[in-house]
C-alpha atoms as a PDB file:
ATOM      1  CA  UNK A   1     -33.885   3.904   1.626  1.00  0.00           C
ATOM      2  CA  UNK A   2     -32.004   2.908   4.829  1.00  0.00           C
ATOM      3  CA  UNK A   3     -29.009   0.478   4.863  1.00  0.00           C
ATOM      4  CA  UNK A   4     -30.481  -2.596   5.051  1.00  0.00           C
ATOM      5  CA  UNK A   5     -28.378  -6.173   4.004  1.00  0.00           C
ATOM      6  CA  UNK A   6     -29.405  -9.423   4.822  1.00  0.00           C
ATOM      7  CA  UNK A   7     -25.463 -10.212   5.741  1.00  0.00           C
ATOM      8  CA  UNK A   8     -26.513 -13.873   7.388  1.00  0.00           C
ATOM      9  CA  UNK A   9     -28.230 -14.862   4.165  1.00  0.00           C
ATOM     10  CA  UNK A  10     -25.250 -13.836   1.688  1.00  0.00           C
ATOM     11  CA  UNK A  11     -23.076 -16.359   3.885  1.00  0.00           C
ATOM     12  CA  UNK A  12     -25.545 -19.146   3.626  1.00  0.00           C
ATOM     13  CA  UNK A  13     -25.752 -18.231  -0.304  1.00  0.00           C
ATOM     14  CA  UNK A  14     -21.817 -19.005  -0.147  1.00  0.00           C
ATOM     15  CA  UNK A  15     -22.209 -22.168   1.902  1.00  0.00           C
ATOM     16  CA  UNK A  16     -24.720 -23.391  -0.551  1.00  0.00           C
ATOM     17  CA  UNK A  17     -22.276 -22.558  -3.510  1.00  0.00           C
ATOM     18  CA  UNK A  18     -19.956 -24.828  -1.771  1.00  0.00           C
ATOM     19  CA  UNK A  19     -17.721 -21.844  -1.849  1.00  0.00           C
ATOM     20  CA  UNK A  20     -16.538 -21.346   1.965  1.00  0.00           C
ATOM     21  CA  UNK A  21     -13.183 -20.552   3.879  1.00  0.00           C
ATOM     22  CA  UNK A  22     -12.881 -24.402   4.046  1.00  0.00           C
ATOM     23  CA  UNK A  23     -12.676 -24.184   0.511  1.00  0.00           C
ATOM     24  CA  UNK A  24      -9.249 -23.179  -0.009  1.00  0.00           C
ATOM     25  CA  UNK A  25      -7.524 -25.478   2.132  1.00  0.00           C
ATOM     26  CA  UNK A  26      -6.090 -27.069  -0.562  1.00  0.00           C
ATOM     27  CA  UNK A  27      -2.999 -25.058  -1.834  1.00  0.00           C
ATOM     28  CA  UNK A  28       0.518 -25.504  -3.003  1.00  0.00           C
ATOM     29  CA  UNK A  29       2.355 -24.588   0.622  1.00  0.00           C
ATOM     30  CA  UNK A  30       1.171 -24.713   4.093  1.00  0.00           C
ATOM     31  CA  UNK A  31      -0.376 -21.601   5.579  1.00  0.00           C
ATOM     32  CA  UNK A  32       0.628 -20.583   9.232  1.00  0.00           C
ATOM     33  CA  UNK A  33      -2.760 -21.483  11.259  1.00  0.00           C
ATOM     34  CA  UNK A  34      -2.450 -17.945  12.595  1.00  0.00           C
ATOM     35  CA  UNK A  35      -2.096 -15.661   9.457  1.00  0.00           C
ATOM     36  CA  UNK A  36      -5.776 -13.467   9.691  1.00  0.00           C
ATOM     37  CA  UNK A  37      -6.981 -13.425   6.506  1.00  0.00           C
ATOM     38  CA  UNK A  38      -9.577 -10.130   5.923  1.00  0.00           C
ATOM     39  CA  UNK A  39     -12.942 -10.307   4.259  1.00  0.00           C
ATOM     40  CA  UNK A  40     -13.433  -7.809   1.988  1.00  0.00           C
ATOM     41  CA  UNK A  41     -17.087  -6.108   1.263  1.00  0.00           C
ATOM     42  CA  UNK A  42     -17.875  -4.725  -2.028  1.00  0.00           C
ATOM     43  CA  UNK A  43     -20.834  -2.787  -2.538  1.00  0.00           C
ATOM     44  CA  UNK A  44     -22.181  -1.411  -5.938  1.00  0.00           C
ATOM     45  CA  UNK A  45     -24.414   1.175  -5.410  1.00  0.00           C
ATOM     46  CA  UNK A  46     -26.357   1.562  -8.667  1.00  0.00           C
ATOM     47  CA  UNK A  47     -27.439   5.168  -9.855  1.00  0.00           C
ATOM     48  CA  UNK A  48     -29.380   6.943 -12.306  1.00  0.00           C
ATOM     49  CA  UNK A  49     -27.926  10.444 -13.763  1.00  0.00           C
ATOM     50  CA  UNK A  50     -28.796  13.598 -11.647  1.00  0.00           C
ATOM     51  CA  UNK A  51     -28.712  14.170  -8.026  1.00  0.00           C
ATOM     52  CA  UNK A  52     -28.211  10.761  -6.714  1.00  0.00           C
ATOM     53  CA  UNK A  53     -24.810  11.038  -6.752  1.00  0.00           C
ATOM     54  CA  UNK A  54     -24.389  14.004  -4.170  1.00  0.00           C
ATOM     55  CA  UNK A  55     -26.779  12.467  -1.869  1.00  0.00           C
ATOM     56  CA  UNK A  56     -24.872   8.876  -2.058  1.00  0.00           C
ATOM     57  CA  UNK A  57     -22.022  10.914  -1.953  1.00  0.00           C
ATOM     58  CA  UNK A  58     -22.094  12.851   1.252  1.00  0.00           C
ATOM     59  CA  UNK A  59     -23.616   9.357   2.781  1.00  0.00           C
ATOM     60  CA  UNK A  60     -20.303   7.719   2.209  1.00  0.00           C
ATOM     61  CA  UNK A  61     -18.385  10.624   2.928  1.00  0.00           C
ATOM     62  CA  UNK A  62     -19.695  12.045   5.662  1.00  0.00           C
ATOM     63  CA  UNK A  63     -21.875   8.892   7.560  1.00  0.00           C
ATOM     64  CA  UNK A  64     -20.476   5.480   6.725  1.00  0.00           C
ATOM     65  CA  UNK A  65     -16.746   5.779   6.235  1.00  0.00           C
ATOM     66  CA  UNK A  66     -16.142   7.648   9.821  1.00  0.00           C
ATOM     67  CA  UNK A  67     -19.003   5.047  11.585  1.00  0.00           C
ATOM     68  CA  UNK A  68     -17.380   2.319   9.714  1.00  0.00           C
ATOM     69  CA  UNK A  69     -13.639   3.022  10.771  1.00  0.00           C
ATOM     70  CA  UNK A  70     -14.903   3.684  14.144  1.00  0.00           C
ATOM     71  CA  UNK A  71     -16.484   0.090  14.321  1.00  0.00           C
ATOM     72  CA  UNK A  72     -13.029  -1.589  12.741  1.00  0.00           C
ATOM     73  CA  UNK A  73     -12.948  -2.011   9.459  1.00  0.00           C
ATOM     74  CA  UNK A  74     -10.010  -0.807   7.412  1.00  0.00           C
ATOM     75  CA  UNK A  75      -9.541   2.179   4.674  1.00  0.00           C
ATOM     76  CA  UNK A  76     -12.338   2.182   2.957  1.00  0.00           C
ATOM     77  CA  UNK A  77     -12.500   2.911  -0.676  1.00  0.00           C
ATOM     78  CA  UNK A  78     -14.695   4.351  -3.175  1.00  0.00           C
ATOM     79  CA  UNK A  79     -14.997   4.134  -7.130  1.00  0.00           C
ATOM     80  CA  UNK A  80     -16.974   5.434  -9.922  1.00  0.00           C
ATOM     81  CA  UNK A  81     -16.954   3.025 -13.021  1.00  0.00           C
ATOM     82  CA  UNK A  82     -14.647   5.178 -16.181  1.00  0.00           C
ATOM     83  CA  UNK A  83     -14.883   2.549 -18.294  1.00  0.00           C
ATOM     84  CA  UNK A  84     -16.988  -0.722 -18.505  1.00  0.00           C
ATOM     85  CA  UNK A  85     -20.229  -2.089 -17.494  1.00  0.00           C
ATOM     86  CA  UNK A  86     -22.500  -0.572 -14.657  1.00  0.00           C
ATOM     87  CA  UNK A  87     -21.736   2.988 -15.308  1.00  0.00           C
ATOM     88  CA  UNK A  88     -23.909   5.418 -13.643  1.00  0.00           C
ATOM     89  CA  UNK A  89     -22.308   3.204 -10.513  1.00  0.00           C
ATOM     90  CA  UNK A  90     -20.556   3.645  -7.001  1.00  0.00           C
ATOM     91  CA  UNK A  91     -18.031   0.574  -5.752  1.00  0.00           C
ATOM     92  CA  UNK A  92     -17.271   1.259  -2.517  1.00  0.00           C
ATOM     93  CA  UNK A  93     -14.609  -1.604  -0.956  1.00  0.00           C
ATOM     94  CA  UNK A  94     -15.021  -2.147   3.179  1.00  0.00           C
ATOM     95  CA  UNK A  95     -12.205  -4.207   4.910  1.00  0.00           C
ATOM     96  CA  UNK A  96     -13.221  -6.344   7.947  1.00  0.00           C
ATOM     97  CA  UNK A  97     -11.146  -8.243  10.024  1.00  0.00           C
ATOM     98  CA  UNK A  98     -13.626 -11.473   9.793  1.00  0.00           C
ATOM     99  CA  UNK A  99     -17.047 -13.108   8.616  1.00  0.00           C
ATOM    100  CA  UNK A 100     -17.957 -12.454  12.559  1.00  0.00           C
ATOM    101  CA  UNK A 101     -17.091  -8.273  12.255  1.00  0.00           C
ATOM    102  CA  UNK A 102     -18.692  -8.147   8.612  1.00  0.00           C
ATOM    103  CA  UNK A 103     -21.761  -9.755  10.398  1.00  0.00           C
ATOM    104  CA  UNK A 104     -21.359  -7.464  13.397  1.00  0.00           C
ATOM    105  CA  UNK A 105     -20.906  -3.647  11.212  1.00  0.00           C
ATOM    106  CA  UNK A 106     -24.905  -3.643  11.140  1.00  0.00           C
ATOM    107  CA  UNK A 107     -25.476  -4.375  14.847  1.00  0.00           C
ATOM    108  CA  UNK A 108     -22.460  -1.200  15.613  1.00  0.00           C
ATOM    109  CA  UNK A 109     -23.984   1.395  13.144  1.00  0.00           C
ATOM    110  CA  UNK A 110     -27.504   1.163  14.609  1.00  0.00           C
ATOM    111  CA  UNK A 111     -25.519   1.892  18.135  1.00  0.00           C
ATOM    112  CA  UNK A 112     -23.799   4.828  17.039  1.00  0.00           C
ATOM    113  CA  UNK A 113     -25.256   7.718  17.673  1.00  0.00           C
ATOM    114  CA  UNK A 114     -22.824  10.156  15.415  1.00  0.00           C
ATOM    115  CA  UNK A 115     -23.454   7.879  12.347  1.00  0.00           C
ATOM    116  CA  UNK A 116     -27.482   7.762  13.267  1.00  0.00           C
ATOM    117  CA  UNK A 117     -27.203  11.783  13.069  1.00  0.00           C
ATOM    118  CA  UNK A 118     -24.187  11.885  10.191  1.00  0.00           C
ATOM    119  CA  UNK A 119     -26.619   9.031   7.954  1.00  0.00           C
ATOM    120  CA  UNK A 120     -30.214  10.407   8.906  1.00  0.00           C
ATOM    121  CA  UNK A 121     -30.710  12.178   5.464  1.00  0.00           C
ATOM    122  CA  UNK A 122     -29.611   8.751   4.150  1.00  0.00           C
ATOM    123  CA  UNK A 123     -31.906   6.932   6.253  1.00  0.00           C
ATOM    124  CA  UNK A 124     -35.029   8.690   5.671  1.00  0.00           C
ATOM    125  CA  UNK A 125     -34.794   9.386   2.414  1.00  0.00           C
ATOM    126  CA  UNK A 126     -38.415   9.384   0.398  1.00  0.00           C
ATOM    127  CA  UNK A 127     -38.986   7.545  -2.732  1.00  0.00           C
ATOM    128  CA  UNK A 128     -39.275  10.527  -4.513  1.00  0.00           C
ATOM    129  CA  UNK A 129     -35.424  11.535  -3.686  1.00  0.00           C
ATOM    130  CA  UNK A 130     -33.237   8.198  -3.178  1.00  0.00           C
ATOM    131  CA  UNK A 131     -29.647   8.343  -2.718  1.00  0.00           C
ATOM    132  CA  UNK A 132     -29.483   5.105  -5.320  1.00  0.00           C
ATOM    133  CA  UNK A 133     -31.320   3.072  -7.382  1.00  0.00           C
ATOM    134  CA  UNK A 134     -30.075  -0.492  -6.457  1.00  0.00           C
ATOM    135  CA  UNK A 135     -27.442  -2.468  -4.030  1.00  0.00           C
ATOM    136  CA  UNK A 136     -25.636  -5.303  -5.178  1.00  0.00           C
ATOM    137  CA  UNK A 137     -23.163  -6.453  -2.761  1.00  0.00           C
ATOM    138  CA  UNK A 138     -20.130  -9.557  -3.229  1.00  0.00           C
ATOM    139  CA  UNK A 139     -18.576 -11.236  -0.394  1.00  0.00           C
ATOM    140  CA  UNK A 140     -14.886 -11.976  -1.067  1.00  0.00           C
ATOM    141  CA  UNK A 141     -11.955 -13.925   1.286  1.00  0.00           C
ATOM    142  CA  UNK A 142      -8.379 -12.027   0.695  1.00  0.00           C
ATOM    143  CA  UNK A 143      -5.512 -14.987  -0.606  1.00  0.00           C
ATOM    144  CA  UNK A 144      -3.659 -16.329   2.297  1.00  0.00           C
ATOM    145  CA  UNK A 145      -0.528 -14.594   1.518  1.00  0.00           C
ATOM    146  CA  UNK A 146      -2.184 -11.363   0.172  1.00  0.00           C
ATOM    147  CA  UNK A 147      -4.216 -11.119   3.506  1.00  0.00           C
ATOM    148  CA  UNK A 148      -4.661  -7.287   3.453  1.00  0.00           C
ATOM    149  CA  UNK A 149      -5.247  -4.394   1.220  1.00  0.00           C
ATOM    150  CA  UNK A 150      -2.379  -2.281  -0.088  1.00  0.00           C
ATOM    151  CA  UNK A 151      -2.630   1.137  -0.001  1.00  0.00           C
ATOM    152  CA  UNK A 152      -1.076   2.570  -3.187  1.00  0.00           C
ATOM    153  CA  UNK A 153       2.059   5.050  -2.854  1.00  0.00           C
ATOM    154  CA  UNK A 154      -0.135   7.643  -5.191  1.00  0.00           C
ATOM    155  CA  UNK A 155      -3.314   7.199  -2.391  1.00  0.00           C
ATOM    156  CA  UNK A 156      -1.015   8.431   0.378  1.00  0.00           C
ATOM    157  CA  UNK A 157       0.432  11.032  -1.277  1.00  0.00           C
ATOM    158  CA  UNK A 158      -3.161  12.221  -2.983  1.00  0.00           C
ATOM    159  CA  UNK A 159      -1.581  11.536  -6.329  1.00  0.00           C
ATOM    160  CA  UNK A 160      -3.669  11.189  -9.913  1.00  0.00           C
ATOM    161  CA  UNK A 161      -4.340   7.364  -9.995  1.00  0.00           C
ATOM    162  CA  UNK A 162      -6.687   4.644 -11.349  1.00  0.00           C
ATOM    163  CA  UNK A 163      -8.053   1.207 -10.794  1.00  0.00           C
ATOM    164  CA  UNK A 164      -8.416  -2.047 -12.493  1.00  0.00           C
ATOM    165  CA  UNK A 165     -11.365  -4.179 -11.237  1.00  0.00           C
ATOM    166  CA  UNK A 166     -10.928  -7.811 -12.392  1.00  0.00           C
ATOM    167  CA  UNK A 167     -12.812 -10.920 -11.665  1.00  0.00           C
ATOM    168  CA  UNK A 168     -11.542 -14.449 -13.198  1.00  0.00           C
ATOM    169  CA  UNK A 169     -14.407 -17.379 -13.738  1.00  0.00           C
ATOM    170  CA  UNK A 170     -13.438 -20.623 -13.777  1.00  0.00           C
ATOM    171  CA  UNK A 171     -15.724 -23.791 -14.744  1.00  0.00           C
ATOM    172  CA  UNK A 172     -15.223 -25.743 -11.392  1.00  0.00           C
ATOM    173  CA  UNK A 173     -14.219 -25.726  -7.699  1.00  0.00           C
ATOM    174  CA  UNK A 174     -10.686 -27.190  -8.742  1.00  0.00           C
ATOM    175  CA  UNK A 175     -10.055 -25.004 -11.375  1.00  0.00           C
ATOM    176  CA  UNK A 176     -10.922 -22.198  -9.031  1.00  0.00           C
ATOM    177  CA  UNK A 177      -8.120 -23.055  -6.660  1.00  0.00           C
ATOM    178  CA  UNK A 178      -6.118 -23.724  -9.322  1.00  0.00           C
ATOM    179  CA  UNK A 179      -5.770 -20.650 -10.432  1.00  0.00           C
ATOM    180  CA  UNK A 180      -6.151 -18.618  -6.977  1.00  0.00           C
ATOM    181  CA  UNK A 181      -2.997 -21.213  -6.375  1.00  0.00           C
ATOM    182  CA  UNK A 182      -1.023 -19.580  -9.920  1.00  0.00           C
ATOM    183  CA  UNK A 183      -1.818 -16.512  -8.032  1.00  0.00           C
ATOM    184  CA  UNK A 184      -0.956 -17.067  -4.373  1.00  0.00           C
ATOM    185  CA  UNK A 185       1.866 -19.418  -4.523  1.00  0.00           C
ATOM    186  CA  UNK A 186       2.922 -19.576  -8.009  1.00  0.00           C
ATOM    187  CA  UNK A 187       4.365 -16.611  -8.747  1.00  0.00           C
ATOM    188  CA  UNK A 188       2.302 -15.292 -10.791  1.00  0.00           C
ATOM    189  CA  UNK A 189       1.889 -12.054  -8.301  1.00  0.00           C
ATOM    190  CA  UNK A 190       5.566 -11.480  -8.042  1.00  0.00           C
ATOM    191  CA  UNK A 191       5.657 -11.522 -12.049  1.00  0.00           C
ATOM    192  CA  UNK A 192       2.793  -8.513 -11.786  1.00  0.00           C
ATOM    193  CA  UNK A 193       4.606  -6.746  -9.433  1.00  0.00           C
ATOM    194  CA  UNK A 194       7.908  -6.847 -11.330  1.00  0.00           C
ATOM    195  CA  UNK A 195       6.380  -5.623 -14.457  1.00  0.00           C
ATOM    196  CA  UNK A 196       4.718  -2.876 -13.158  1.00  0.00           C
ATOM    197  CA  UNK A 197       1.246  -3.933 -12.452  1.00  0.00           C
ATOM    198  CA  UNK A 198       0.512  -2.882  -8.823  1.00  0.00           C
ATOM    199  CA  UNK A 199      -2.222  -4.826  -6.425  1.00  0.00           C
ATOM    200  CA  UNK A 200      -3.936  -3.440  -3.896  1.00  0.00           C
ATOM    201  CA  UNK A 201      -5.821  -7.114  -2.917  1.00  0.00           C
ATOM    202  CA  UNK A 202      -6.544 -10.948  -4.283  1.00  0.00           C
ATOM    203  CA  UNK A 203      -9.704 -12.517  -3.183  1.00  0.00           C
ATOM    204  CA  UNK A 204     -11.552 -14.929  -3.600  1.00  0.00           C
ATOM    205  CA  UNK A 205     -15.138 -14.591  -3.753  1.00  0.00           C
ATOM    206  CA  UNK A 206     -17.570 -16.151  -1.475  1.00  0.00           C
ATOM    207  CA  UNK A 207     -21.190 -14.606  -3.475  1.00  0.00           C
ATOM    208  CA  UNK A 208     -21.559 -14.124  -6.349  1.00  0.00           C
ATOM    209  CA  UNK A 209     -23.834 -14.469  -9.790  1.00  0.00           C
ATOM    210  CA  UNK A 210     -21.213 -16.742 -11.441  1.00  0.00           C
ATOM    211  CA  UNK A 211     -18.983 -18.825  -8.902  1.00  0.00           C
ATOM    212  CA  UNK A 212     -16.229 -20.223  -8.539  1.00  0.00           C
ATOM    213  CA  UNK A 213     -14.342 -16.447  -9.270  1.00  0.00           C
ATOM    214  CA  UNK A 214     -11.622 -14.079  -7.513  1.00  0.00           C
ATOM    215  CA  UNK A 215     -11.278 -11.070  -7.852  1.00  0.00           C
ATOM    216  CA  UNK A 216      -8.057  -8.463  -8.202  1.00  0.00           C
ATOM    217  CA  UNK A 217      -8.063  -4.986  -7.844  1.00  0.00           C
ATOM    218  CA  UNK A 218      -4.759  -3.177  -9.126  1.00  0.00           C
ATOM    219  CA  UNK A 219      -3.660   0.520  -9.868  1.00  0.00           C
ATOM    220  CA  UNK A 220      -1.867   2.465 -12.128  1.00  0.00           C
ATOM    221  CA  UNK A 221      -1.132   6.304 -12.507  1.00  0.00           C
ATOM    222  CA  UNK A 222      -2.440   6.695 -15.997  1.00  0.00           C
ATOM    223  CA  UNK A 223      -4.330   4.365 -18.972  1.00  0.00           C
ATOM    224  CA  UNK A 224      -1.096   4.888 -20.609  1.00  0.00           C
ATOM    225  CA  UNK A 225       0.823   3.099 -17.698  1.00  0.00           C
ATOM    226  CA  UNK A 226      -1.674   0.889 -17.852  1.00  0.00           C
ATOM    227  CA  UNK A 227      -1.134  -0.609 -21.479  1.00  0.00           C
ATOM    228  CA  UNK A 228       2.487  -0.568 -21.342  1.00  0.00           C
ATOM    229  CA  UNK A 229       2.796  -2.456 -18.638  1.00  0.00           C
ATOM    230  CA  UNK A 230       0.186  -4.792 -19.600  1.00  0.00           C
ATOM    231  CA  UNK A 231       2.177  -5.550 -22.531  1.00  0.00           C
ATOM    232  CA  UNK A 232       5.361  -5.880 -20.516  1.00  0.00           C
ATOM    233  CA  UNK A 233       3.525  -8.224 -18.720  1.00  0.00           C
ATOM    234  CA  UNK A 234       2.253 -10.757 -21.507  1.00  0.00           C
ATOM    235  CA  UNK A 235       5.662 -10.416 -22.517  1.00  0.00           C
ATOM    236  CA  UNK A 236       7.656 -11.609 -19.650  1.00  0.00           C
ATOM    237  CA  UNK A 237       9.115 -14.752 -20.069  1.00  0.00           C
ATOM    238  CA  UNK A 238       8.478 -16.222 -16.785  1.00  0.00           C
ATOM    239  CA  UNK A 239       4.992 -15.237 -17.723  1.00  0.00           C
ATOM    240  CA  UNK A 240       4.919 -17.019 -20.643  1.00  0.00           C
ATOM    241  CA  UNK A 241       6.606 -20.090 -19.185  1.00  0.00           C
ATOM    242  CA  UNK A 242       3.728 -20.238 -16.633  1.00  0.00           C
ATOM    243  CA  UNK A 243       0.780 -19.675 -18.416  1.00  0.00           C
ATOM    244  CA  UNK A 244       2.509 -22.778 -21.072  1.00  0.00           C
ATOM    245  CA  UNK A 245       2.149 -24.948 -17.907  1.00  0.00           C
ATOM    246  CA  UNK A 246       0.238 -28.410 -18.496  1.00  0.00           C
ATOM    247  CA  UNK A 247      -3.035 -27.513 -15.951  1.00  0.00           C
ATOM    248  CA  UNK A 248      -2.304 -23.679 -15.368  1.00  0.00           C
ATOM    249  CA  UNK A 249      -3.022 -22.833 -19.282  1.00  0.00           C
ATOM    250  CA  UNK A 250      -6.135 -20.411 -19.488  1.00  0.00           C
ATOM    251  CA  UNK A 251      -8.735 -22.864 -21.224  1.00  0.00           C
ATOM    252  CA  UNK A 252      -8.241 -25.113 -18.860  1.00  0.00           C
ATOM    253  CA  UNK A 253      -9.109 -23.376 -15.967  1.00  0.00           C
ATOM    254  CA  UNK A 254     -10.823 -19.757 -16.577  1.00  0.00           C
ATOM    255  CA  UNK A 255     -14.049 -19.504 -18.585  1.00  0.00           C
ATOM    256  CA  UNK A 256     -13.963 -15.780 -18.670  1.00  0.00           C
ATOM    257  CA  UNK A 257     -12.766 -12.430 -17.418  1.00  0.00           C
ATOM    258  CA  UNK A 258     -14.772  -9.012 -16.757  1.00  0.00           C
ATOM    259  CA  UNK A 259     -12.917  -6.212 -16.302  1.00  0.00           C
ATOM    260  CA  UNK A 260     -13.622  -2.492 -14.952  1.00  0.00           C
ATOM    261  CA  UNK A 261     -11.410   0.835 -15.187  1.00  0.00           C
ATOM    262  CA  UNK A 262     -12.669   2.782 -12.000  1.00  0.00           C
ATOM    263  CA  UNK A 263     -11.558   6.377 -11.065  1.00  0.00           C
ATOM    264  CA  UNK A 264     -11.441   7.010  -7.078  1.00  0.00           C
ATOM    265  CA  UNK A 265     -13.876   9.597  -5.473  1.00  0.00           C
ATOM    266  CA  UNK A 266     -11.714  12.336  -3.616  1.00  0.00           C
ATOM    267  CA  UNK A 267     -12.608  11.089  -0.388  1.00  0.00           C
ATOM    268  CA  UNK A 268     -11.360   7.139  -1.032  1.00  0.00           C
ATOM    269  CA  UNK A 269      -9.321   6.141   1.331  1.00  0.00           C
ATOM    270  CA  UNK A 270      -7.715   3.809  -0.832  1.00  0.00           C
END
C-alpha cells in the first residue's frame, strides 16, 4: 500500500467548496502582504487492532518524518486518538511552507533515495500485511496571525503531555470568517492563552466532509489541567463579554463542534 494522494485533486475539491486562500481576505485588520502563512497536512491513518500499528509505526518513524524534514516541511507530529471518534487511528500533522511545497513533497520523496530504502517495507507491503486500513487526509490554511505551529514547552523538554483536536462548523462562508475573525483578531486567542489553554495552531480548513470549518489543536499536561482550565475559561469575563456579542454569539455562527483527546507517539516531534 504505497503513499499515494491525489494532492492536485484535494485543491480543486477546495476551489469547488469556494473555500480558497482568497477566501479569507476579509478580516477585521489588514494583514502585511508578506506574512507566509503555512499549510498544514493532516493525515488520519485508519487501523484495525494488531500489528498495523508497528508497521505504520516504524513508516513514520523511521521513512517519512526524516524524508519529509529533509524535503522542508516543519516538525512533524504524530497522535493516537485517547478519547473520541476514530480510535484504532494515527493523526499525523505535516507543516509546509505553501500549497506549491505540499504539492511538491510527492515529487521529492520519489527522488530520495534514503526514504525509497527507509519506506520500502511500507511501499511494498502485500494485502495480506498492510500498514493501515484507510487514509483520510484534510487540507487546512494556518490564521494570518497564528501562521506557524507552536511547539509546546513539555514537547521540547520530552515532558508527559496531551492534545485537544477541535474543529468548529459553521452554516455559511460568512459565518466561517466570522468566527476564524473572533479567533484571529478578536481576542479570543489571547483570552485562551491567559487562562491556560495552550495552542499549538489555528487553521482554517480548505477539504473537508463538512465546510466551512477550522480547526485548533491545543495541549495540556494532564485531563485534569485540562478541565480546570476549561472552566476558567468559560468563566472569564472577557470571555463572556465576547461570546454575548450581537453576531459573534455561538448559534449564530457555529453549527457544531467535534472534538478529539489525542496522546503523542514517542517519536512526535510536536
Amino acid at each position: 500500500m504505497p503513499y499515494s494522494i491525489d494532492r492536485r485533486s484535494l485543491l480543486a475539491g477546495a476551489v469547488v467548496s469556494g473555500v480558497t486562500m482568497a477566501s479569507t481576505a476579509a478580516r477585521a485588520e489588514p494583514v502585511n502582504a508578506t506574512m507566509t502563512r503555512d499549510v498544514y497536512e493532516l493525515r488520519t491513518y485508519h487501523l484495525v487492532n494488531g500489528t498495523m500499528r508497528i508497521r505504520l509505526d516504524a513508516y513514520l518513524k523511521d521513512a517519512l518524518i526524516p524524508a519529509a524534514r529533509r524535503a522542508g516541511c516543519g516538525p512533524v507530529g504524530v497522535f493516537t486518538v485517547s478519547i473520541g471518534p476514530g480510535s484504532p487511528s494515527v493523526l499525523v500533522l505535516l507543516s509546509h511552507r505553501s500549497i506549491a511545497d505540499f504539492l511538491a513533497l510527492p515529487d521529492k520523496l520519489a527522488t530520495d533515495p534514503t526514504y525509497a530504502s527507509d519506506a520500502e517495507p511500507f511501499s511494498n507491503a502485500t494485502p495480506e500485511g498492510p500498514p493501515y486500513r484507510a487514509l483520510d487526509v484534510k487540507l487546512m490554511e494556518a490564521f494570518p496571525h497564528f501562521p506557524h505551529v507552536e511547539i509546546p514547552d513539555a514537547t521540547r523538554n520530552n515532558a508527559a503531555r496531551i492534545f485537544e483536536l477541535r474543529t468548529y462548523f459553521s452554516h455559511n462562508n460568512k459565518a466561517g470568517t466570522t468566527k476564524i475573525g473572533m479567533f484571529d483578531t478578536g481576542g479570543e486567542i489571547d483570552i485562551f492563552r491567559r487562562t491556560g489553554l495552550k495552542p499549538v495552531f489555528f487553521a482554517k480548513d480548505l477539504t473537508g466532509a463538512r465546510l466551512p470549518s477550522l480547526t485548533y489543536l491545543l495541549t495540556f499536561p494532564d485531563l485534569a489541567t485540562r478541565e480546570r482550565n476549561w472552566g476558567i475559561f468559560g468563566k472569564d469575563p472577557a470571555w463572556q463579554r465576547l461570546i454575548a456579542t450581537p453576531g459573534l454569539t455561538d448559534p449564530e455562527i457555529t453549527t457544531g463542534i467535534d472534538n478529539m483527546i489525542l496522546s503523542p507517539a514517542p517519536y512526535s516531534q510536536i
